[in-house]
C-alpha atoms as a PDB file:
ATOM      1  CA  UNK A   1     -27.773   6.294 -65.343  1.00  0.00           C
ATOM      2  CA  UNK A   2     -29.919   4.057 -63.605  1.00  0.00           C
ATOM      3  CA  UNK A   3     -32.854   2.818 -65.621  1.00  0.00           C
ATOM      4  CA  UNK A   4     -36.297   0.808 -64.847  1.00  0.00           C
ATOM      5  CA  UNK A   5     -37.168  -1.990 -67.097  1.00  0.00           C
ATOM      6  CA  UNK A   6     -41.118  -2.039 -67.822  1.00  0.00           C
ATOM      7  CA  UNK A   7     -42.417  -5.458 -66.847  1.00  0.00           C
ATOM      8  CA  UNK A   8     -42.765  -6.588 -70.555  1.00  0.00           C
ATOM      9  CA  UNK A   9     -38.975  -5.743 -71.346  1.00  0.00           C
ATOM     10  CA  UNK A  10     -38.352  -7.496 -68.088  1.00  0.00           C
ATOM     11  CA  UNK A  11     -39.149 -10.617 -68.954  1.00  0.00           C
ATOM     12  CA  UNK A  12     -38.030 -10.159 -72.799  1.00  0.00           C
ATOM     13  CA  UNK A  13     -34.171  -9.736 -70.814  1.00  0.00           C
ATOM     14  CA  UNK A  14     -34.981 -12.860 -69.019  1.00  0.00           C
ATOM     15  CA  UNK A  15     -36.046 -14.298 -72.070  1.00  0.00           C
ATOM     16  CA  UNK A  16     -39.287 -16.524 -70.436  1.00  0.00           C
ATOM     17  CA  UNK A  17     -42.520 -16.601 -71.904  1.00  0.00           C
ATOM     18  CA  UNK A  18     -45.078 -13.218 -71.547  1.00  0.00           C
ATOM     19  CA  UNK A  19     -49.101 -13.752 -71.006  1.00  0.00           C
ATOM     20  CA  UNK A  20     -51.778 -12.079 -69.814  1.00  0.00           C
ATOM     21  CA  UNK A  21     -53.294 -10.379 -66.697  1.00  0.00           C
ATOM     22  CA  UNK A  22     -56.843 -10.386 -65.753  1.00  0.00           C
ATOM     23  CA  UNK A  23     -58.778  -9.244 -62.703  1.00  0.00           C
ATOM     24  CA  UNK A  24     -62.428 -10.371 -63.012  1.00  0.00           C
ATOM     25  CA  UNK A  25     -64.784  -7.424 -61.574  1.00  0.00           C
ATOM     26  CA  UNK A  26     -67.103  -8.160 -58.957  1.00  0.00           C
ATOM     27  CA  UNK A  27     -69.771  -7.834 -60.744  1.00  0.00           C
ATOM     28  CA  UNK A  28     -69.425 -10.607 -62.306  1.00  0.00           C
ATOM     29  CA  UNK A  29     -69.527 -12.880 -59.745  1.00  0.00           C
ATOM     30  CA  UNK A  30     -73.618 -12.228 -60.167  1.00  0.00           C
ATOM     31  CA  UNK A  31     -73.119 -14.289 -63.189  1.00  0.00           C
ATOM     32  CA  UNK A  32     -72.148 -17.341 -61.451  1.00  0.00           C
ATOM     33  CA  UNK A  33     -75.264 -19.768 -61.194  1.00  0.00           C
ATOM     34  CA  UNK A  34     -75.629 -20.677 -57.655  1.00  0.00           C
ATOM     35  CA  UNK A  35     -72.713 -18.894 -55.701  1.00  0.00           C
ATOM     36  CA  UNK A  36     -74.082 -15.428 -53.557  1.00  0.00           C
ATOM     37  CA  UNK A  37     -71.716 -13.107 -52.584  1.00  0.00           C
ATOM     38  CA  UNK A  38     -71.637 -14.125 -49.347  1.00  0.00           C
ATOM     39  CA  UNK A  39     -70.371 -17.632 -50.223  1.00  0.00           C
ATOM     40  CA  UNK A  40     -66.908 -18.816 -50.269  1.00  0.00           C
ATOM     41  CA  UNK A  41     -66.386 -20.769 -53.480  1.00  0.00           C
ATOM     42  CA  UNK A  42     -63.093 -22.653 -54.491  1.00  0.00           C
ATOM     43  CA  UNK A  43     -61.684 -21.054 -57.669  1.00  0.00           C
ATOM     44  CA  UNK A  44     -59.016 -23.144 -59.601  1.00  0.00           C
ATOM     45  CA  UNK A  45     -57.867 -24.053 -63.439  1.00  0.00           C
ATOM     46  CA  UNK A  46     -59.591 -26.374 -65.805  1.00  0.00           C
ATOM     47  CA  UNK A  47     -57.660 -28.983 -67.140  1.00  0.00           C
ATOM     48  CA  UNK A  48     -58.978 -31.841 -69.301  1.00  0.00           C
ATOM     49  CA  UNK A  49     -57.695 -35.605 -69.032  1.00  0.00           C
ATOM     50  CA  UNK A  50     -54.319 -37.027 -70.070  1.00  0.00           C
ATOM     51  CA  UNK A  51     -52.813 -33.437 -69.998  1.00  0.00           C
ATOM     52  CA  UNK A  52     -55.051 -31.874 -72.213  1.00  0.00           C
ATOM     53  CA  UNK A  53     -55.598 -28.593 -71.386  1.00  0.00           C
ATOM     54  CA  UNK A  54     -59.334 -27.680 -71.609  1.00  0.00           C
ATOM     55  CA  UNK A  55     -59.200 -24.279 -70.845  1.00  0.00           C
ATOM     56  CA  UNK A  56     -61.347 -21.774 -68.555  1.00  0.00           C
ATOM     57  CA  UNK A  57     -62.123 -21.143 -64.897  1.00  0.00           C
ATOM     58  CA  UNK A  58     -63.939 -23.481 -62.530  1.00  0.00           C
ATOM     59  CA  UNK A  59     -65.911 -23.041 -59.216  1.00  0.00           C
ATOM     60  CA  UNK A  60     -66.636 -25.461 -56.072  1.00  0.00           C
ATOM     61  CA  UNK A  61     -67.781 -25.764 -52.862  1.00  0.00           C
ATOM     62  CA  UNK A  62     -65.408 -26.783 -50.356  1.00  0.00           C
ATOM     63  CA  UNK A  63     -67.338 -29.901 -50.007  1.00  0.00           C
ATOM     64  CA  UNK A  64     -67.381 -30.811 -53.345  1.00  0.00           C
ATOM     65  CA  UNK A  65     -70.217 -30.110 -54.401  1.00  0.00           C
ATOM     66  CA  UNK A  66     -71.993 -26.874 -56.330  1.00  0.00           C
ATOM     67  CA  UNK A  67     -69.026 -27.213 -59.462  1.00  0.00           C
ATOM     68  CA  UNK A  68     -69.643 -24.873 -62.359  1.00  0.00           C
ATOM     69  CA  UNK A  69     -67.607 -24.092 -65.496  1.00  0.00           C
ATOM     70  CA  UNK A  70     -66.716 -20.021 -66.169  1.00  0.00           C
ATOM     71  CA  UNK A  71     -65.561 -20.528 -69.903  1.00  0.00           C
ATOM     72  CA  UNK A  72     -65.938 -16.564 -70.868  1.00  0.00           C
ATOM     73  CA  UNK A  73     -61.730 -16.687 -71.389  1.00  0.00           C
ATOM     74  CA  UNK A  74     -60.823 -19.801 -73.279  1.00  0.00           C
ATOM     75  CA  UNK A  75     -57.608 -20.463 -71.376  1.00  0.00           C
ATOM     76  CA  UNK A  76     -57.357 -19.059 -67.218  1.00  0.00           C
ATOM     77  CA  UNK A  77     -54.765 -20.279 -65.813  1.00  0.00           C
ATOM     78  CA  UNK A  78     -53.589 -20.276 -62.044  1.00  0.00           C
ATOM     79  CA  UNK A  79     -56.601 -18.093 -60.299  1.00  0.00           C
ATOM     80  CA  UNK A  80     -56.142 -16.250 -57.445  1.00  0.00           C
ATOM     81  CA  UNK A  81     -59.074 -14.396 -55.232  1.00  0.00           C
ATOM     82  CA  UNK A  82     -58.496 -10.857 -53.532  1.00  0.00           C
ATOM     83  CA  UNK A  83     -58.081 -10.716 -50.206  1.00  0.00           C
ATOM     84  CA  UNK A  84     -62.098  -9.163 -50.249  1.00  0.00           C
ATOM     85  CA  UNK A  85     -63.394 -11.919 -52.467  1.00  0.00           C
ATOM     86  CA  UNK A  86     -64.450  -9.275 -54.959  1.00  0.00           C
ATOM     87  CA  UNK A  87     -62.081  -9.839 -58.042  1.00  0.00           C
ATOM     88  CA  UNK A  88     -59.896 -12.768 -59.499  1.00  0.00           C
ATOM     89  CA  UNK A  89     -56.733 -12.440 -60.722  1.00  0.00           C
ATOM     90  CA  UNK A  90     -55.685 -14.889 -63.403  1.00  0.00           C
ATOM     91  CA  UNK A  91     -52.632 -15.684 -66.260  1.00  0.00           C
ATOM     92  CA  UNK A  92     -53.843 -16.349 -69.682  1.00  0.00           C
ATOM     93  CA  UNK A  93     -52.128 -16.421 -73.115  1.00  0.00           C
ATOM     94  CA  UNK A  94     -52.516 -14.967 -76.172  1.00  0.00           C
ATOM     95  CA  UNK A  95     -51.384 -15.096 -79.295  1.00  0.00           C
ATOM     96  CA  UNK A  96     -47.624 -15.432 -80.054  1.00  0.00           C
ATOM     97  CA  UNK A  97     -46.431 -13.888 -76.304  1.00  0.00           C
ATOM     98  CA  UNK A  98     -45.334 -10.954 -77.623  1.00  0.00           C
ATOM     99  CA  UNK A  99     -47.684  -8.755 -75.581  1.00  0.00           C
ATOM    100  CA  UNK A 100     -49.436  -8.774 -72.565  1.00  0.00           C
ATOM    101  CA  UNK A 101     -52.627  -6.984 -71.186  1.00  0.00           C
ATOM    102  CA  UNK A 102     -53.971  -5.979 -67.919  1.00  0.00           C
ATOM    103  CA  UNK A 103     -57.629  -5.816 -68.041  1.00  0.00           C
ATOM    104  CA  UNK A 104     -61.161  -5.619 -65.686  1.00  0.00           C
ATOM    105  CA  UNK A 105     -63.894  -6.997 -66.731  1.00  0.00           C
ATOM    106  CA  UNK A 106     -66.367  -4.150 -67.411  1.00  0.00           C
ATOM    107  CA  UNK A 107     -63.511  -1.695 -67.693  1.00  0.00           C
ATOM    108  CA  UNK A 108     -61.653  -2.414 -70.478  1.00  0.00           C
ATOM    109  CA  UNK A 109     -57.823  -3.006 -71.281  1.00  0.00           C
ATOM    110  CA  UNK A 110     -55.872  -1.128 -68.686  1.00  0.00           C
ATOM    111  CA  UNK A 111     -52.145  -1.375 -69.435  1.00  0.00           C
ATOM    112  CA  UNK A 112     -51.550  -2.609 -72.699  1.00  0.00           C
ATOM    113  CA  UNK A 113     -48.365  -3.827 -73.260  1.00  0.00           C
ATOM    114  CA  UNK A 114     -47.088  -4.810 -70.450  1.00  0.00           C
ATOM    115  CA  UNK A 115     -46.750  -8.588 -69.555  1.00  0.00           C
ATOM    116  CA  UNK A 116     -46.282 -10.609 -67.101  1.00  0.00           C
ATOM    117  CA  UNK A 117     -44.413 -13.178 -65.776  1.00  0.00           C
ATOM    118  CA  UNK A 118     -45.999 -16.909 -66.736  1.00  0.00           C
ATOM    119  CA  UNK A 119     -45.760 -18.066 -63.126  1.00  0.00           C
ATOM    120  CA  UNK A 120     -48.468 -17.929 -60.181  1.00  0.00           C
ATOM    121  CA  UNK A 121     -49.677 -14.417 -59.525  1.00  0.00           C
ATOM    122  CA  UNK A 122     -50.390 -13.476 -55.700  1.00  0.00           C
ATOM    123  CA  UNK A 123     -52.795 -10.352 -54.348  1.00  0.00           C
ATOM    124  CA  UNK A 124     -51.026  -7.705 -52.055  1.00  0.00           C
ATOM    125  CA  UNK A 125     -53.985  -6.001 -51.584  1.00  0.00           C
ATOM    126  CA  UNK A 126     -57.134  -5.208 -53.220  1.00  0.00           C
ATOM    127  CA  UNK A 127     -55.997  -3.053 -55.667  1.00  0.00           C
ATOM    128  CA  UNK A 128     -52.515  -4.244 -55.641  1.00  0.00           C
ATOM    129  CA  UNK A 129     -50.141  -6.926 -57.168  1.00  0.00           C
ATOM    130  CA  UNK A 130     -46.592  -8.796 -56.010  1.00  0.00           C
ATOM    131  CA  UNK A 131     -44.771  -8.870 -58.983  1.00  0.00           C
ATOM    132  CA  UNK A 132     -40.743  -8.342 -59.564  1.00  0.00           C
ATOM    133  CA  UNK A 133     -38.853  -5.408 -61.600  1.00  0.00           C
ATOM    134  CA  UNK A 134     -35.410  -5.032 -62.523  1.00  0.00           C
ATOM    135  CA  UNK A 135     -33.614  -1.988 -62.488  1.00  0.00           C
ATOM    136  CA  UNK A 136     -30.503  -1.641 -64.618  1.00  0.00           C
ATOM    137  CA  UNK A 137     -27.462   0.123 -63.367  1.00  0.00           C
ATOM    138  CA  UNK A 138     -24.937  -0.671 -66.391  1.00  0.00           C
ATOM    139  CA  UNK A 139     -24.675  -3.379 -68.856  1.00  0.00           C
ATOM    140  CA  UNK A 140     -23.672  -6.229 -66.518  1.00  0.00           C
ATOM    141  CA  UNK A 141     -24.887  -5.429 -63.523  1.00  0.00           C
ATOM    142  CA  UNK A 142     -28.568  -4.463 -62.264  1.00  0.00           C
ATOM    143  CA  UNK A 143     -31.194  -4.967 -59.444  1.00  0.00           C
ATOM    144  CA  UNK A 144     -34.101  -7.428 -59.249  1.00  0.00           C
ATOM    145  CA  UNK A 145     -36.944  -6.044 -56.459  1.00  0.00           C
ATOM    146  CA  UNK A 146     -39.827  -6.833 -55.815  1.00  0.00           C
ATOM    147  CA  UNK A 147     -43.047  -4.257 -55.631  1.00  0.00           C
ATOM    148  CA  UNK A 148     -46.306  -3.689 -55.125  1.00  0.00           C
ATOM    149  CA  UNK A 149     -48.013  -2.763 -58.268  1.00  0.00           C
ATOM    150  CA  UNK A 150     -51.293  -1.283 -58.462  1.00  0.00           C
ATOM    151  CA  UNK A 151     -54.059  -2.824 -61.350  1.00  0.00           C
ATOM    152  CA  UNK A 152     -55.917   0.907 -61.542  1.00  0.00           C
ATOM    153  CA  UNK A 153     -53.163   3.094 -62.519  1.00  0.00           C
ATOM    154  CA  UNK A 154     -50.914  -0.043 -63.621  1.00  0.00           C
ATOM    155  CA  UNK A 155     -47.448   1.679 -61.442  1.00  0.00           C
ATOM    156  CA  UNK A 156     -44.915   0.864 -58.432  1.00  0.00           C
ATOM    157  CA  UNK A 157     -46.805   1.455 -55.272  1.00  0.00           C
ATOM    158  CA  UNK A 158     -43.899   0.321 -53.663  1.00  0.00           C
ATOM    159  CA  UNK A 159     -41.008  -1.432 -53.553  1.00  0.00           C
ATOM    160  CA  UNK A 160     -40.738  -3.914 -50.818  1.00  0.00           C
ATOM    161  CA  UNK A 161     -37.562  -5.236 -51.200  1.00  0.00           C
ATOM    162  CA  UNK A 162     -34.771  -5.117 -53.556  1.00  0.00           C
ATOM    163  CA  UNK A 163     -31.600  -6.830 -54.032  1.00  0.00           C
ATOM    164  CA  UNK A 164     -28.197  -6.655 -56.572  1.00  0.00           C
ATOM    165  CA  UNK A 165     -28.290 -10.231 -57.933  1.00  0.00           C
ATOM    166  CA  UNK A 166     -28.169 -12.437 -60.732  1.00  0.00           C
ATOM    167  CA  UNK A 167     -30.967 -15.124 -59.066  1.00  0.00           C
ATOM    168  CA  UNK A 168     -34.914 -14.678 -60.120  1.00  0.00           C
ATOM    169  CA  UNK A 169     -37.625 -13.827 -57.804  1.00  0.00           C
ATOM    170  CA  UNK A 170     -41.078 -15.704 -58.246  1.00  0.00           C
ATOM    171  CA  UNK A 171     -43.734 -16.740 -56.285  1.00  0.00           C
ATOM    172  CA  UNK A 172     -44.510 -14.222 -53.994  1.00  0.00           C
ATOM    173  CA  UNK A 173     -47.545 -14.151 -51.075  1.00  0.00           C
ATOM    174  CA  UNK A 174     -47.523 -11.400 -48.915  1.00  0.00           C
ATOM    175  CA  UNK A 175     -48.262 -11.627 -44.851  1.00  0.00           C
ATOM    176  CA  UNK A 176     -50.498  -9.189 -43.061  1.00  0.00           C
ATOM    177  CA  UNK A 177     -47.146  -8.165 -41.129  1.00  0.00           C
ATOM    178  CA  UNK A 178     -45.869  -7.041 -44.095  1.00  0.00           C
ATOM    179  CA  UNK A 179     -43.108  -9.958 -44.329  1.00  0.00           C
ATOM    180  CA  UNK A 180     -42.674 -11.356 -48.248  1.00  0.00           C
ATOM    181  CA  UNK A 181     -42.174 -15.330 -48.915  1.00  0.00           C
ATOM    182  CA  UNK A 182     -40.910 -15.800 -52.342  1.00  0.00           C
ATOM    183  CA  UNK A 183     -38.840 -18.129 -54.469  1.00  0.00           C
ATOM    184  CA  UNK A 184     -35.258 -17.685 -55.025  1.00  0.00           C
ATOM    185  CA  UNK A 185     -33.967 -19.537 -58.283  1.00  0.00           C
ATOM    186  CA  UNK A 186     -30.201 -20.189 -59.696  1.00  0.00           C
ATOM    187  CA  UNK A 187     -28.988 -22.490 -62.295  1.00  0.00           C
ATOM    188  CA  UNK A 188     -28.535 -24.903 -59.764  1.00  0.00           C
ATOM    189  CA  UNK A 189     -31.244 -24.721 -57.520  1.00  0.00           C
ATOM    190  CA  UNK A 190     -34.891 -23.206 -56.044  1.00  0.00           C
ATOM    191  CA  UNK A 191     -35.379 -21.937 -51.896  1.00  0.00           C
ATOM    192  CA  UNK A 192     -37.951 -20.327 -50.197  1.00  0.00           C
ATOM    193  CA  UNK A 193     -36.675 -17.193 -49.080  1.00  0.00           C
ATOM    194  CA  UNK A 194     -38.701 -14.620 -46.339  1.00  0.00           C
ATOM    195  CA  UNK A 195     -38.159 -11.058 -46.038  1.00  0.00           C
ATOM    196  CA  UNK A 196     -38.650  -9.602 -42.759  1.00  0.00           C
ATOM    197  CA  UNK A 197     -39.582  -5.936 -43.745  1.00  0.00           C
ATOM    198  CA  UNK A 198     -39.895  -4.801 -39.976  1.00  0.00           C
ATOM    199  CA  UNK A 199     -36.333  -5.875 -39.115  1.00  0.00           C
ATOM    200  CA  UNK A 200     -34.686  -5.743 -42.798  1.00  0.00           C
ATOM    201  CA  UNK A 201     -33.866  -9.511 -42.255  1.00  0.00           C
ATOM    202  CA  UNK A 202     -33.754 -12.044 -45.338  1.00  0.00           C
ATOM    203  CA  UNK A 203     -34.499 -15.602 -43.913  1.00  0.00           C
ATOM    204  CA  UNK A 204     -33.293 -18.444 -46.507  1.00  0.00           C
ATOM    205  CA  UNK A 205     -35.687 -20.865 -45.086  1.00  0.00           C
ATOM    206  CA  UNK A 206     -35.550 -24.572 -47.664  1.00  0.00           C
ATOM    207  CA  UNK A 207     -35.256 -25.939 -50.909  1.00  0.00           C
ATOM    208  CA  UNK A 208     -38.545 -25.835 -52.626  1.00  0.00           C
ATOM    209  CA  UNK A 209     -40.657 -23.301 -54.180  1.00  0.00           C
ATOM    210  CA  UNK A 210     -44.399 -21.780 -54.382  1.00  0.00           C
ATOM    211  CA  UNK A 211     -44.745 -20.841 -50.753  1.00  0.00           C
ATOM    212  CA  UNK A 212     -47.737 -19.097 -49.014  1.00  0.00           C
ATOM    213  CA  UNK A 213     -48.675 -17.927 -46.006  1.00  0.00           C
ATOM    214  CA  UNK A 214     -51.107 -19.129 -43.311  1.00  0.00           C
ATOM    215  CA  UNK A 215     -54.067 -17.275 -42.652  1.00  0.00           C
ATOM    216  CA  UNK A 216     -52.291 -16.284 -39.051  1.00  0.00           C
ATOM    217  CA  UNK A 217     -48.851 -15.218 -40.782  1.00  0.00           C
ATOM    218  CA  UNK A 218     -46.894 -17.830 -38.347  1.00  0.00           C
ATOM    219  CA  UNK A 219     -46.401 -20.723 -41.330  1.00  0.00           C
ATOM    220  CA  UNK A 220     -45.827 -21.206 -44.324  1.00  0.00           C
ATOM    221  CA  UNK A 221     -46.512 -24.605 -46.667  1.00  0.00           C
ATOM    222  CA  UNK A 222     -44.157 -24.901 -49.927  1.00  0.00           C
ATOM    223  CA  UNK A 223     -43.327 -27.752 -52.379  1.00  0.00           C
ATOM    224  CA  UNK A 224     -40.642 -29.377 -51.759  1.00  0.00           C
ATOM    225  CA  UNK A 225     -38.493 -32.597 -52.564  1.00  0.00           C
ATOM    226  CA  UNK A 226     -41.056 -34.869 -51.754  1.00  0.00           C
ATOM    227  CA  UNK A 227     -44.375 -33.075 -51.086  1.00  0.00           C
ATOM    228  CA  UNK A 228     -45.745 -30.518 -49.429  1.00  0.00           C
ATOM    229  CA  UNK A 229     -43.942 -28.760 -46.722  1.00  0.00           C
ATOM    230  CA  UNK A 230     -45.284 -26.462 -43.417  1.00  0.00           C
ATOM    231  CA  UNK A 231     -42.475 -24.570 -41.867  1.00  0.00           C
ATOM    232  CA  UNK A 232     -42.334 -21.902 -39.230  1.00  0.00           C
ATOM    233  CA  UNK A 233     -41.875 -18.208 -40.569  1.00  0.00           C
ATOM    234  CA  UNK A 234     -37.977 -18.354 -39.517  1.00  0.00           C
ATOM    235  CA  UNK A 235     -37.659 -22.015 -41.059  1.00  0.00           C
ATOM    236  CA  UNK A 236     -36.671 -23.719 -37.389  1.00  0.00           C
ATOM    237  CA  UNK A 237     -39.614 -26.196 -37.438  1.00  0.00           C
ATOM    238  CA  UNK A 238     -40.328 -27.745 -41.043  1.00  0.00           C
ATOM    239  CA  UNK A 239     -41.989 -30.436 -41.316  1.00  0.00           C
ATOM    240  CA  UNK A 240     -43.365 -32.806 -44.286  1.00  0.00           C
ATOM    241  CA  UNK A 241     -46.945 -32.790 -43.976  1.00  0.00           C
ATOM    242  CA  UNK A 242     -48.210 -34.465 -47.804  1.00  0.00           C
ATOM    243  CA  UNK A 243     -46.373 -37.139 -49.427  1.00  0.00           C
ATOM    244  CA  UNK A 244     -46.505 -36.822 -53.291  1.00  0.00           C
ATOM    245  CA  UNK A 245     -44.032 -39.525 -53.973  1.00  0.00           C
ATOM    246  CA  UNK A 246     -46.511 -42.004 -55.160  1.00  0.00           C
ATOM    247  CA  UNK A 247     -48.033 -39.767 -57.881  1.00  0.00           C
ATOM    248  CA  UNK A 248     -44.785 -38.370 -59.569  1.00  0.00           C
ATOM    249  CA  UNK A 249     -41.829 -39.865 -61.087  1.00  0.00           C
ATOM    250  CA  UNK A 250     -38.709 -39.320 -58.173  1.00  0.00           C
ATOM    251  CA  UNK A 251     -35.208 -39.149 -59.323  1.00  0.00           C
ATOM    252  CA  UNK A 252     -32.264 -39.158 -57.126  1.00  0.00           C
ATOM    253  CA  UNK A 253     -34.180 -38.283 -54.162  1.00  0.00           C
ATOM    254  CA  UNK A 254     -36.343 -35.563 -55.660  1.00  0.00           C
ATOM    255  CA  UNK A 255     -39.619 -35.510 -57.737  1.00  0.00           C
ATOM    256  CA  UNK A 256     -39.815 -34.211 -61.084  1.00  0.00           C
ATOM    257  CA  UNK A 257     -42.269 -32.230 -61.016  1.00  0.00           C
ATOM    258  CA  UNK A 258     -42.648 -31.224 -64.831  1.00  0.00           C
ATOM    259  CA  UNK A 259     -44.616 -28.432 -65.947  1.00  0.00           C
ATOM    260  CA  UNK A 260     -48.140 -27.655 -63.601  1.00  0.00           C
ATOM    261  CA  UNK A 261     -45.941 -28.490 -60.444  1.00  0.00           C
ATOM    262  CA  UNK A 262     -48.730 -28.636 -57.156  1.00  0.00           C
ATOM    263  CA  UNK A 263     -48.486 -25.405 -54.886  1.00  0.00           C
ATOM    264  CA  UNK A 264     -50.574 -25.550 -52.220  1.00  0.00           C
ATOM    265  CA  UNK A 265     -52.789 -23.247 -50.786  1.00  0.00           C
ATOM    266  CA  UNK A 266     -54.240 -22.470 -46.986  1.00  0.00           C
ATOM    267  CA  UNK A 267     -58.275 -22.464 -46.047  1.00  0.00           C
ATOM    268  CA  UNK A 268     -59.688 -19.244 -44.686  1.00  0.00           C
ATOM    269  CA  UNK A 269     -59.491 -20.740 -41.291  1.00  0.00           C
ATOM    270  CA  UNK A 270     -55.948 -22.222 -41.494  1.00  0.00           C
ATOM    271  CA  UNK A 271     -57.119 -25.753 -41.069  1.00  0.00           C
ATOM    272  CA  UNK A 272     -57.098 -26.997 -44.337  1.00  0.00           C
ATOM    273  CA  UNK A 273     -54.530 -27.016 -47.301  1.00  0.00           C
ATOM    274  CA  UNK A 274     -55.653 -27.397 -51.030  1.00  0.00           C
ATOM    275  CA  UNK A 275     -53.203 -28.412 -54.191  1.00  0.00           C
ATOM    276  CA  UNK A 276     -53.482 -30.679 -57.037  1.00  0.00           C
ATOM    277  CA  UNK A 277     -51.793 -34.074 -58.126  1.00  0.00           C
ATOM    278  CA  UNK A 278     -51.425 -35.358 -60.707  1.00  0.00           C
ATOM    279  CA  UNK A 279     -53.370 -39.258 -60.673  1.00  0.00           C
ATOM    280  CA  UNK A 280     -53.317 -41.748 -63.707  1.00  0.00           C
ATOM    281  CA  UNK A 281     -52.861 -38.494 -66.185  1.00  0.00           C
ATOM    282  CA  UNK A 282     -55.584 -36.891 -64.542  1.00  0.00           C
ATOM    283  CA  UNK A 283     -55.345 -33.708 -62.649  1.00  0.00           C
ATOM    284  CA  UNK A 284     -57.383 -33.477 -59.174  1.00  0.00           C
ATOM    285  CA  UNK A 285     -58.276 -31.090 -56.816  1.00  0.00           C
ATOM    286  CA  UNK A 286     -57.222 -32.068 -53.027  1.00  0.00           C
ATOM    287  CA  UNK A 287     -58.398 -30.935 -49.723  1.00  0.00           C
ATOM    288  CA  UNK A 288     -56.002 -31.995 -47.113  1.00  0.00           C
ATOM    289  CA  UNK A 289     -56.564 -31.634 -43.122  1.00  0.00           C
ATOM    290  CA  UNK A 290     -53.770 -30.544 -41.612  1.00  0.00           C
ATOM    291  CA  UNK A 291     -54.312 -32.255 -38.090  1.00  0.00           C
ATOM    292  CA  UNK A 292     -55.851 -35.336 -39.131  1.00  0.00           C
ATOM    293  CA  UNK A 293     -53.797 -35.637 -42.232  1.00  0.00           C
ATOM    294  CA  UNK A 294     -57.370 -36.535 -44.534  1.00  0.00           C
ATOM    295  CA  UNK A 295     -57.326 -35.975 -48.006  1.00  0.00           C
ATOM    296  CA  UNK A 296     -60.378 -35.564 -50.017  1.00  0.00           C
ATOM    297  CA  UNK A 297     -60.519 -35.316 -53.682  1.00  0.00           C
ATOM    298  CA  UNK A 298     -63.355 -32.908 -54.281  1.00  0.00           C
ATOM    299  CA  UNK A 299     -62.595 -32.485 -58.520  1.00  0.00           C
ATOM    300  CA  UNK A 300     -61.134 -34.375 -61.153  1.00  0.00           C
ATOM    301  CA  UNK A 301     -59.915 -32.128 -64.305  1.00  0.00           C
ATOM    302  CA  UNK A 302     -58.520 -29.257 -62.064  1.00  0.00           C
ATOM    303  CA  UNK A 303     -55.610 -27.714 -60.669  1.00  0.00           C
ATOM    304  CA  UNK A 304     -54.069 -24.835 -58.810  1.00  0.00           C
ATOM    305  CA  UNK A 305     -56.949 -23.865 -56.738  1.00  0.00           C
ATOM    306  CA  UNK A 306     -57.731 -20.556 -54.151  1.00  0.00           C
ATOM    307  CA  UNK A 307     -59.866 -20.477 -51.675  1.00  0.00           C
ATOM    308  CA  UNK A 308     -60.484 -17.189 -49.855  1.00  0.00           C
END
């Protein structure tokens, strides 16, 4: 008989760490000094200096300028926005991993006990999570897919694509043609991967990981050996477009990355890509323009931004 792991006993078979899901409500948003809800704030991770991690969310203007702290959750860690700029969807954990919680602010615990995956969370749609599952079909053998998952009801909306295979899934951003980019990872190795859904076509595009999509659906940028990467959706075009070399210890031809490796992220407009790097133990926020190839450092004691 086949049988569907729940997300928490997922990730107790893979045996990686569990934490915690929020989505901050809209409503809060009136409680940040100085932002309306028109505006179009940077949201990223608080981190203190020399790796210290300080804990909380931050917000900033694209310019720089207009930075506030959000320290209502001791310890948010890699924010995302929805695709409507309403709600925030953020990994934090809590107490010995054991457990994990989806919850709204304003609403209450949702789905309590049921974890997550301690890796960078992407939107599907406003109501809706890219996570993966695994599906057992005997002892040795099962499938790992990966689904839509609605935050209301906390269920499979659907699954978008699923595969018999030993490999993890992670990372995943979702197009507006439907196509997935996500992470494939072995013993031996990480690659971007894209799933065509329209044409049932699986694209291994380059070694690297934490891929997302432009705003247009044509690229993609993902970390790679050296820095960041931009690559066309098929992978026939990549090019390296950020050299990280200089900040990061490089070993046979590869950086070591270590723990809060950079994943970059697109601008609303496509013209701008936004990471973190790690400089004399500090962590800062980057703005990088993609056609002039300008990089602005517009926070110090920050990483993994979005900007919607």
């Amino acid at each position: 008989m086949k049988k569907h792991y729940s997300f928490s006993q997922s990730i107790i078979f893979l045996g990686v760490n569990l934490a915690v899901l929020f989505a901050v409500g809209c409503s809060s948003r009136n409680a940040y000094p100085g932002f309306s809800q028109n505006d179009r704030p940077i949201v990223f991770q608080l981190w203190g200096e020399k790796g210290k991690e300080s804990g909380g969310l931050g917000f900033i203007y694209p310019d720089g300028t207009g930075s506030l702290v959000y320290p209502n959750y001791p310890i948010s860690r890699m924010p995302a926005w929805s695709p409507d700029g309403k709600n925030i969807l953020f990994l934090s954990p809590w107490g010995y991993h054991d457990y994990g919680y989806l919850e709204v602010i304003n609403r209450g615990v949702l789905c309590q006990s049921d974890g997550v995956f301690y890796e960078r969370m992407r939107w599907g749609s406003n109501h809706e999570i890219l996570r993966e599952e695994i599906e057992n079909i005997d002892k040795e053998n099962y499938y790992r897919e990966i689904v839509l998952w609605d935050i209301d009801t906390c269920s499979i909306n659907k699954v978008i694509y699923k595969e018999k295979t030993t490999d993890l899934f992670k990372y995943f951003d979702l197009s507006e043609n439907t196509d997935i980019v996500f992470t494939r990872v072995t013993k031996a190795f990480r690659r971007v991967a894209v799933y065509n859904s329209n044409q049932n076509r699986l694209l291994s595009i380059a070694e690297g990981f934490g891929a997302t999509w432009s705003p247009d659906g044509n690229q993609i940028v993902f970390t790679g050996k050296e820095g960041l990467y931009i690559s066309d959706a098929e992978g026939k075009s990549i090019q390296k477009v950020v050299d990280l070399t200089a900040y990061y210890t490089v070993k046979d031809g590869s950086i070591q990355w270590g723990d809060w490796p950079p994943m970059a992220v697109w601008s609303p407009d496509g013209r701008f890509l936004l990471y973190h790097r790690l400089q004399s133990g500090i962590y800062k926020i980057v703005k990088f323009e993609i056609d002039t190839g300008a990089e602005t450092v517009i926070y110090e004691g920050g990483m993994y931004p979005d900007w919607r």
